[in-house]
PDB file of N, CA and C in Angstrom:
ATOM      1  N   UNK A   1     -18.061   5.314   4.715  1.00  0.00           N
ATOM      2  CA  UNK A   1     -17.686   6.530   4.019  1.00  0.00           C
ATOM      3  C   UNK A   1     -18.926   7.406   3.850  1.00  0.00           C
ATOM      4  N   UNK A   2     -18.706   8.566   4.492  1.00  0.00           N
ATOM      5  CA  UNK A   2     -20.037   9.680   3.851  1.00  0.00           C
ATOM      6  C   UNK A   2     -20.232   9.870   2.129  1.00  0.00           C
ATOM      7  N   UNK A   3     -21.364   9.780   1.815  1.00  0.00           N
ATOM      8  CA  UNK A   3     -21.159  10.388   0.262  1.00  0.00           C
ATOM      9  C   UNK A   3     -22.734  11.064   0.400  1.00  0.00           C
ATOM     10  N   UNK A   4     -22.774  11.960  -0.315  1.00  0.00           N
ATOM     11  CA  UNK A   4     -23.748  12.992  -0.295  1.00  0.00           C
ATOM     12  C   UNK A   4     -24.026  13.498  -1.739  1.00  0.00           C
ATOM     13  N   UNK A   5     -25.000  13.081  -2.322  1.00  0.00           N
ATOM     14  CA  UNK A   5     -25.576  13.099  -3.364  1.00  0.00           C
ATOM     15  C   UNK A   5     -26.398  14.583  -4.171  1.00  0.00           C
ATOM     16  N   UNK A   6     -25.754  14.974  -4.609  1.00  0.00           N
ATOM     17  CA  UNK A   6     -26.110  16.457  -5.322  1.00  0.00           C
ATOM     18  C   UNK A   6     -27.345  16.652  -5.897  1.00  0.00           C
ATOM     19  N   UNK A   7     -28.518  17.390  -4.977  1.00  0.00           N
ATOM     20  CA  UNK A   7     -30.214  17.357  -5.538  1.00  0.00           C
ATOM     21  C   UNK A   7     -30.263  17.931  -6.709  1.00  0.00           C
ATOM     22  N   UNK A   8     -31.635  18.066  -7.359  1.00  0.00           N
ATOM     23  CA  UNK A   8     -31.728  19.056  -8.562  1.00  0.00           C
ATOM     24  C   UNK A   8     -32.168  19.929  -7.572  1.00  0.00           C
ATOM     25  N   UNK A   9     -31.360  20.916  -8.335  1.00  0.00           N
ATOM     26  CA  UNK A   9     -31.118  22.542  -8.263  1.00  0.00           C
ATOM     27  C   UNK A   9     -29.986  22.921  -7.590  1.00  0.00           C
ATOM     28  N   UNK A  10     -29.720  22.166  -6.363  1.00  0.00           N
ATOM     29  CA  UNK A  10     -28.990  22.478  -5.515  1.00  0.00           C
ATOM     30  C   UNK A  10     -27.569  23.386  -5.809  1.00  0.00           C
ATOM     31  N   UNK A  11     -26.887  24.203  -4.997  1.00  0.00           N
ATOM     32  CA  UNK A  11     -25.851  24.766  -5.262  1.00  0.00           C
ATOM     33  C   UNK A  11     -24.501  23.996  -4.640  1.00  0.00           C
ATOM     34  N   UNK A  12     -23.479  23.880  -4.731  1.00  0.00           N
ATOM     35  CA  UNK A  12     -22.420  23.786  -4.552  1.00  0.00           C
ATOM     36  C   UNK A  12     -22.553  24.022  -3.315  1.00  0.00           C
ATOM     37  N   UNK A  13     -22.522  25.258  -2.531  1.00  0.00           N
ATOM     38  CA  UNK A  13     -22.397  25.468  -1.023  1.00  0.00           C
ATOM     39  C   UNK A  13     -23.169  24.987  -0.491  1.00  0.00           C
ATOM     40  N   UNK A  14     -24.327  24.478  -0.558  1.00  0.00           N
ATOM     41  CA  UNK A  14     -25.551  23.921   0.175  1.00  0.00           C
ATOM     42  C   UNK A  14     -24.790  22.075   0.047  1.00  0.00           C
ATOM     43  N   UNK A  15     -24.255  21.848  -0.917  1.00  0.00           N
ATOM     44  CA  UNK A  15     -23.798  20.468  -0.967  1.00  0.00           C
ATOM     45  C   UNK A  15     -23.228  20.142  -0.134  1.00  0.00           C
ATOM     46  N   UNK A  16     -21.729  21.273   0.076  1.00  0.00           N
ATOM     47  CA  UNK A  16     -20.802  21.149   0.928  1.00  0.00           C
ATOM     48  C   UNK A  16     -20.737  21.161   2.606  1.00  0.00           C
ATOM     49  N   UNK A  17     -21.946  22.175   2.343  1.00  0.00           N
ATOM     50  CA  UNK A  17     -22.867  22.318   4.301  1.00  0.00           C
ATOM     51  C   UNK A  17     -22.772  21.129   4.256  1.00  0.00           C
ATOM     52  N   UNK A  18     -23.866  20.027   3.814  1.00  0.00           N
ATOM     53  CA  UNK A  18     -24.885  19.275   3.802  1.00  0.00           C
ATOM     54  C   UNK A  18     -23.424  18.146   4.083  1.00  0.00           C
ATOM     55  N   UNK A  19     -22.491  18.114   3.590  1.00  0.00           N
ATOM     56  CA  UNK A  19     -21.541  16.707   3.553  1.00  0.00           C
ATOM     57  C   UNK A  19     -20.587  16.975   4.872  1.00  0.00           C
ATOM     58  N   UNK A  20     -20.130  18.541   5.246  1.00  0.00           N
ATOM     59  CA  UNK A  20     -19.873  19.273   6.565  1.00  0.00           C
ATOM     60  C   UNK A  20     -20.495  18.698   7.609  1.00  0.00           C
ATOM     61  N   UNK A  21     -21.862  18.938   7.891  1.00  0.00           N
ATOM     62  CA  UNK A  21     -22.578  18.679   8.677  1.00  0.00           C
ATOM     63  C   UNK A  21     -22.505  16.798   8.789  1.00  0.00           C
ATOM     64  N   UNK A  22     -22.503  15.735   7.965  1.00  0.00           N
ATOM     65  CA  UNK A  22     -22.440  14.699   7.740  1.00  0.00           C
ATOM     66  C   UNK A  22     -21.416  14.127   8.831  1.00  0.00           C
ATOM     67  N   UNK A  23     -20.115  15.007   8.283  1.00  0.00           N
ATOM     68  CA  UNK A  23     -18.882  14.340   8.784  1.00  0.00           C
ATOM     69  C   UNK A  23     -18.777  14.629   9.898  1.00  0.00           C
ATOM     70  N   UNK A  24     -19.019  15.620  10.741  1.00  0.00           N
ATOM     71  CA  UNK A  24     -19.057  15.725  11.859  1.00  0.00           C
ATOM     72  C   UNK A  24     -20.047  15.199  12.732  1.00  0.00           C
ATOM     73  N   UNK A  25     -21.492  14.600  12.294  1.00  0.00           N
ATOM     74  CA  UNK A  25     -22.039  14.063  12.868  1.00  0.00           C
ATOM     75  C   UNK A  25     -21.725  12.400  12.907  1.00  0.00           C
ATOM     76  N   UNK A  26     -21.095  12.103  12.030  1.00  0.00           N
ATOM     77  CA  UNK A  26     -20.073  11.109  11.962  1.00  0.00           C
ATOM     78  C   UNK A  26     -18.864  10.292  12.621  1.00  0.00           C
ATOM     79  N   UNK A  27     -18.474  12.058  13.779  1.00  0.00           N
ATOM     80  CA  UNK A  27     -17.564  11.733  13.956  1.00  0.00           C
ATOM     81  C   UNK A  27     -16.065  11.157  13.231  1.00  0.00           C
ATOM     82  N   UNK A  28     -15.930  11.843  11.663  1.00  0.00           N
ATOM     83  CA  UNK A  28     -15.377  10.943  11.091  1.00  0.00           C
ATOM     84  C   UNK A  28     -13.945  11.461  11.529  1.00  0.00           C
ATOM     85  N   UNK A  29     -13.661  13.487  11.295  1.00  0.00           N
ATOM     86  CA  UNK A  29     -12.429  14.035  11.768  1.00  0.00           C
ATOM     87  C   UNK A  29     -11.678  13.190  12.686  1.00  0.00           C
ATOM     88  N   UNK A  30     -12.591  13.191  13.894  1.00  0.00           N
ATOM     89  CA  UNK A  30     -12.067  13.134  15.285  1.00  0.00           C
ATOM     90  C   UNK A  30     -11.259  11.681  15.208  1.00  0.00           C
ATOM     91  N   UNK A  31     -12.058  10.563  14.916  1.00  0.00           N
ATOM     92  CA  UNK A  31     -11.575   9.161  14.549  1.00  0.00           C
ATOM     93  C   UNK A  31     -10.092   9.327  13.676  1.00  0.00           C
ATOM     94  N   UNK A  32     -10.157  10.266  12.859  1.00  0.00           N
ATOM     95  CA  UNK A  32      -8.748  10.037  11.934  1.00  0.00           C
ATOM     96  C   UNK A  32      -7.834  10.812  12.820  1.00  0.00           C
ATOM     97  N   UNK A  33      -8.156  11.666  13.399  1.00  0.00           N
ATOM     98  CA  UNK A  33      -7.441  12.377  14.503  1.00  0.00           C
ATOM     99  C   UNK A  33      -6.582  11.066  15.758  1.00  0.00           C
ATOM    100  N   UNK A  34      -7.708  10.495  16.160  1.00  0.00           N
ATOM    101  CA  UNK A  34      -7.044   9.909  17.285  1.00  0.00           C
ATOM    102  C   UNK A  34      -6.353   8.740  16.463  1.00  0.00           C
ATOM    103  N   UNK A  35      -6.452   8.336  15.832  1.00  0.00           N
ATOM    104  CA  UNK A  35      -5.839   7.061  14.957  1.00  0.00           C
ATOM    105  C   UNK A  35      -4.875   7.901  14.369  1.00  0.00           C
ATOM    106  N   UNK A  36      -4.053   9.620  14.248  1.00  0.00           N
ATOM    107  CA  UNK A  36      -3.257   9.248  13.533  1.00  0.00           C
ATOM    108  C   UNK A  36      -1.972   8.781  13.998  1.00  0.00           C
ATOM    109  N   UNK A  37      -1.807   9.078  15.676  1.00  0.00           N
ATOM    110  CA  UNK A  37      -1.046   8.350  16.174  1.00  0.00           C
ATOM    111  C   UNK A  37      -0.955   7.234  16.722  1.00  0.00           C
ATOM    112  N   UNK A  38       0.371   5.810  16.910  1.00  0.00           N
ATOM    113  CA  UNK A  38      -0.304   4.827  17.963  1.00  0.00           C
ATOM    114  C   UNK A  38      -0.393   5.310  19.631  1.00  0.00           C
ATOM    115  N   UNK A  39      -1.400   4.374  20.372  1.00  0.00           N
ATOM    116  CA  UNK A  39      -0.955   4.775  21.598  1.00  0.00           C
ATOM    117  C   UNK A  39      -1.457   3.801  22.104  1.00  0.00           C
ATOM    118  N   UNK A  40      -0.358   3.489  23.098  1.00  0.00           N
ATOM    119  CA  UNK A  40      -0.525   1.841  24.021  1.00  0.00           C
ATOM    120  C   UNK A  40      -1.806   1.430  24.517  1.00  0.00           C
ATOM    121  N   UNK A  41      -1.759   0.199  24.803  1.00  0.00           N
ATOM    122  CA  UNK A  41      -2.723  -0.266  25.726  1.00  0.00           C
ATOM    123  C   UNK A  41      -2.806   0.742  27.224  1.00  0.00           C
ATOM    124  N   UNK A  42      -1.645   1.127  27.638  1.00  0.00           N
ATOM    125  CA  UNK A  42      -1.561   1.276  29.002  1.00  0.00           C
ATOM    126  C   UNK A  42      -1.517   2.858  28.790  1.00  0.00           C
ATOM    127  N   UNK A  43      -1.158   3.339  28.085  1.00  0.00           N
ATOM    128  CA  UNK A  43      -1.470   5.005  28.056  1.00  0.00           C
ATOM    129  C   UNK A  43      -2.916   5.403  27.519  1.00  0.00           C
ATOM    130  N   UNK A  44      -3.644   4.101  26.793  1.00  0.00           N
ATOM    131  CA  UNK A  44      -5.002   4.505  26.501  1.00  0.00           C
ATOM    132  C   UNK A  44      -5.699   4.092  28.077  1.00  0.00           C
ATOM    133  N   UNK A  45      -4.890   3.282  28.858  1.00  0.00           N
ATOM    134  CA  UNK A  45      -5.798   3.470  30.102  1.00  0.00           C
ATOM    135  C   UNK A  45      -6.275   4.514  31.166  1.00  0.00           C
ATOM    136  N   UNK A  46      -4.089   4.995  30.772  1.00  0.00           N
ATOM    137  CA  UNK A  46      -3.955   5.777  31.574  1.00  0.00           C
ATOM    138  C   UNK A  46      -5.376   7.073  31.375  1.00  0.00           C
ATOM    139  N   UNK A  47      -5.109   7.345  29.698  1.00  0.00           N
ATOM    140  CA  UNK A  47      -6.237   8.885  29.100  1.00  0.00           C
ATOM    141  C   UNK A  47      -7.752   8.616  30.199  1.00  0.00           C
ATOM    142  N   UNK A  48      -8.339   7.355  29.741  1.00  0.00           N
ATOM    143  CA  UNK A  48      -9.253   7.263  30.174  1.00  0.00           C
ATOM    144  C   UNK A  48      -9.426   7.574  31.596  1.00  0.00           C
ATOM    145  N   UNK A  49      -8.856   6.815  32.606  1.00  0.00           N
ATOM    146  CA  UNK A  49      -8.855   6.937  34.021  1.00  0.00           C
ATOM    147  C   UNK A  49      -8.557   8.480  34.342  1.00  0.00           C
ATOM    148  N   UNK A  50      -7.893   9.551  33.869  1.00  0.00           N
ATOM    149  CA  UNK A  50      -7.771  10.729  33.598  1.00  0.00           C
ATOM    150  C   UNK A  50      -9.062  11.476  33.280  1.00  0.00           C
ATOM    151  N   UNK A  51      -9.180  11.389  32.210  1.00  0.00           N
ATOM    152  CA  UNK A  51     -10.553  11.758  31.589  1.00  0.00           C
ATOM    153  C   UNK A  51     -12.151  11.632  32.344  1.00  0.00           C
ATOM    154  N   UNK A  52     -11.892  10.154  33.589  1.00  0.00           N
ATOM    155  CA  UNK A  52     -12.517   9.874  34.205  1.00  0.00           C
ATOM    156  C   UNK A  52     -12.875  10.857  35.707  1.00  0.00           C
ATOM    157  N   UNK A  53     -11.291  10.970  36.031  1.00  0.00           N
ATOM    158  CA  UNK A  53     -11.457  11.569  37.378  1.00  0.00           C
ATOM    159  C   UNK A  53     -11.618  13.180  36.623  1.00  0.00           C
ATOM    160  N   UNK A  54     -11.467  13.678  35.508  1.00  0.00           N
ATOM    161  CA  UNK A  54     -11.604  15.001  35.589  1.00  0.00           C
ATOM    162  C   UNK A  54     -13.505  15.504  35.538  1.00  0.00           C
ATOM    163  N   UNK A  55     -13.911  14.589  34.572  1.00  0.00           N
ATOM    164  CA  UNK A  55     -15.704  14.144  34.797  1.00  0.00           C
ATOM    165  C   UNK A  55     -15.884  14.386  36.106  1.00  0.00           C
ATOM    166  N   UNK A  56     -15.681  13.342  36.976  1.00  0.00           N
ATOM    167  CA  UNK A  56     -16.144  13.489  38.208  1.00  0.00           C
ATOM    168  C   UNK A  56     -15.711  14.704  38.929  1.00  0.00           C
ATOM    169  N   UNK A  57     -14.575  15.351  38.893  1.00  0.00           N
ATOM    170  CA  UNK A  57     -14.445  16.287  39.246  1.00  0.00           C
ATOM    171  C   UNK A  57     -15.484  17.573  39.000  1.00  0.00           C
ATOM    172  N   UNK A  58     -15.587  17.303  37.535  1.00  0.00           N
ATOM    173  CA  UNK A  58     -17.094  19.004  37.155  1.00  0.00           C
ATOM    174  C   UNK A  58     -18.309  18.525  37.719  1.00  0.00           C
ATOM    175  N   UNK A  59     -18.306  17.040  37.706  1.00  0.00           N
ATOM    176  CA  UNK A  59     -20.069  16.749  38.683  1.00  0.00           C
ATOM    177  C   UNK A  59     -20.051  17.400  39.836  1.00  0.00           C
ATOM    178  N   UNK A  60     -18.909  17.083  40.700  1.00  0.00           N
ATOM    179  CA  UNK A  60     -19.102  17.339  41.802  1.00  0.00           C
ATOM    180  C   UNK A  60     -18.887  19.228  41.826  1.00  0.00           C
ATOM    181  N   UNK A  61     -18.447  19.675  40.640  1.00  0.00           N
ATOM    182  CA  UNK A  61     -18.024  21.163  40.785  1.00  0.00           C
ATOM    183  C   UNK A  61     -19.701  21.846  40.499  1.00  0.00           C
ATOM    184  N   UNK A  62     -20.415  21.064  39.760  1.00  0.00           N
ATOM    185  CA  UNK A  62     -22.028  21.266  39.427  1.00  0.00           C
ATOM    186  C   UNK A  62     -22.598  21.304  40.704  1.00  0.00           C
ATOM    187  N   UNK A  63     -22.324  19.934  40.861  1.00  0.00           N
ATOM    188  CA  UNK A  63     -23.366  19.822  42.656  1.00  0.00           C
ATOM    189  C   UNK A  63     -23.228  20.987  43.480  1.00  0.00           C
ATOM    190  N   UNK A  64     -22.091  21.202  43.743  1.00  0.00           N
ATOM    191  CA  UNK A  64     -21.675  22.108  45.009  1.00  0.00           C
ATOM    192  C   UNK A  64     -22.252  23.499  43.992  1.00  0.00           C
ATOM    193  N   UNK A  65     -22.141  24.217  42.862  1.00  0.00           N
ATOM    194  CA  UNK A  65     -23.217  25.002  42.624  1.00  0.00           C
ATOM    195  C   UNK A  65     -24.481  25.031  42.729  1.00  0.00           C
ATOM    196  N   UNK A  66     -25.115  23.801  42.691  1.00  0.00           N
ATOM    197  CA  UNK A  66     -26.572  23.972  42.448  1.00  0.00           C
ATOM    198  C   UNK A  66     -27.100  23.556  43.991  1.00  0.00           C
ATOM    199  N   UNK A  67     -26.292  23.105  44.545  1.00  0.00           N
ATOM    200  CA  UNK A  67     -26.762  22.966  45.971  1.00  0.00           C
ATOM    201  C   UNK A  67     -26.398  23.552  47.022  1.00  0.00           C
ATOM    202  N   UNK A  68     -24.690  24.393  46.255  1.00  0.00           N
ATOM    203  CA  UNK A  68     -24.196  25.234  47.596  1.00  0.00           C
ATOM    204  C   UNK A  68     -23.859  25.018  48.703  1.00  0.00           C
ATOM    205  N   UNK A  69     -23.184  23.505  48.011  1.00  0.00           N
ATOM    206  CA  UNK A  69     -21.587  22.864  48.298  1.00  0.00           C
ATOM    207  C   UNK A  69     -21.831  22.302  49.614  1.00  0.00           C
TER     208      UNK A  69
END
């Protein structure tokens, strides 16, 4: 759990940055995001292997820019 401890002086909005910045470096959103639904063994394969060939797809869309295909 993030908890973020209120300095002396500090303001309210500087707290809230400060616990903002936390959770997202945390990753905590994203985690409650993908957990709020279930999803199979075999459709989490499927995402991945997906997710996989679309990666390789922008490498190779990089290469062929920077080398001019």
């Amino acid at each position: 759990m993030t908890r973020v401890v209120l300095k002396p002086g500090e303001s309210q909005e500087s707290l809230l940055k400060r616990f903002r910045k936390r959770v997202s470096k945390n990753r905590i959103l994203s985690d409650v995001k993908k957990k709020r639904f279930f999803v199979s063994k075999s459709e989490q394969r499927r995402r991945a292997r997906l997710k996989a060939i679309r990666k390789e797809r922008r490498r190779q869309r990089r290469e062929e820019r920077r080398y001019g295909g």
